[in-house]
Protein backbone atom coordinates (compact mmCIF):
# COMPACT_ATOMS: atom_id res chain seq x y z
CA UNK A 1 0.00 0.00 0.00
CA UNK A 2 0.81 3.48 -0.54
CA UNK A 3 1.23 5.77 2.49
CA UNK A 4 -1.93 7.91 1.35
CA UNK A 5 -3.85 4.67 1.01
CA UNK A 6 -2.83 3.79 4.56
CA UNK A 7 -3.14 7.21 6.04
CA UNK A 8 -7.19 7.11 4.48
CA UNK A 9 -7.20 3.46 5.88
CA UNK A 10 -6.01 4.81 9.53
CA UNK A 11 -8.48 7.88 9.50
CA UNK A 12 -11.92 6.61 8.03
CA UNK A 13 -10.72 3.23 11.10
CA UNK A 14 -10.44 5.74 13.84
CA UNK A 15 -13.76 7.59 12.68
CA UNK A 16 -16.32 4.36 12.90
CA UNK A 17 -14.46 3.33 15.94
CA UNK A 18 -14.47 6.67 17.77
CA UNK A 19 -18.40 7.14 16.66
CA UNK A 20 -19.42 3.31 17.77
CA UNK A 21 -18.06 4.57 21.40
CA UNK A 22 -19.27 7.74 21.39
CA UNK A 23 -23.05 7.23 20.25
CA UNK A 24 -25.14 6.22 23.12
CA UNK A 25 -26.62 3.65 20.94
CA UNK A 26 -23.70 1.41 19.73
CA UNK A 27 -23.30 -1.72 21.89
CA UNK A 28 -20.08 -0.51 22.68
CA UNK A 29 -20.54 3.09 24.18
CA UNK A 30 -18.17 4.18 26.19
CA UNK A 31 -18.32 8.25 26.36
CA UNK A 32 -19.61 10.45 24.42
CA UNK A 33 -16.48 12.32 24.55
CA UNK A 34 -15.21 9.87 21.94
CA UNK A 35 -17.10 12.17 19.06
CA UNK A 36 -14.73 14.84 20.25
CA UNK A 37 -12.18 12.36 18.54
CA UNK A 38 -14.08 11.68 15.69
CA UNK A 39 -14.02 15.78 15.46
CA UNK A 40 -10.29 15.87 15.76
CA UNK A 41 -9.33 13.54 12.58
CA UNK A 42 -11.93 14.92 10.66
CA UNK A 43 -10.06 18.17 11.46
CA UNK A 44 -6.90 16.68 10.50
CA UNK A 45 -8.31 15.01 7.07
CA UNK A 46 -9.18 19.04 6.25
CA UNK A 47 -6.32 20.28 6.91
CA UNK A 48 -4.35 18.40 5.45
CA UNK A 49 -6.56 18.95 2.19
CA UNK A 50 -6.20 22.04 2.18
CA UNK A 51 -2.71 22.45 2.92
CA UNK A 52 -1.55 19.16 0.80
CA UNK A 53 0.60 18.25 3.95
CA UNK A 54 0.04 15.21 6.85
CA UNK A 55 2.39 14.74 9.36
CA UNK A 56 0.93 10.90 9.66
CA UNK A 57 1.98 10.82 5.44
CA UNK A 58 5.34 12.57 6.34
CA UNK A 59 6.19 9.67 9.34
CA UNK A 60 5.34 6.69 6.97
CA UNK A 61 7.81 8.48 4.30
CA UNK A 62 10.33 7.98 7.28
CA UNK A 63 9.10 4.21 7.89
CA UNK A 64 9.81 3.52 4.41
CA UNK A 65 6.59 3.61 3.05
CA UNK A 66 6.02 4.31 -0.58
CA UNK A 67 4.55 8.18 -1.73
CA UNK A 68 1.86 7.15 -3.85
CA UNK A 69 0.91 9.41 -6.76
């Protein structure tokens, strides 16, 4: 995989696990303080649209991970 293929993996993983333990409805709520997580790489996935930089892209460069195109 390509590091933005893992970096899209990573994020869109964190934001269905952060919302099944934030939403009092999932069978495995926890908080509801984990949305404010869910609000965080959301953030992140923005910013780093708009800016065309990721620091989670720029530490998989350093592991070796191939810049995809």
């Amino acid at each position: 995989m390509k590091s933005w293929q893992i970096v899209r993996l990573v994020a869109g993983t964190f934001i269905l696990l952060s919302l099944a333990l934030g939403i009092e409805g999932s069978p495995i709520f926890v908080s509801p303080w984990w949305l404010a997580f869910t609000a965080f790489v959301g953030s992140n996935l923005l910013q780093s649209a708009l800016t065309k930089w990721c620091l989670m892209e720029s530490i998989l460069r350093k592991f070796g991970v191939q810049p995809g195109c």
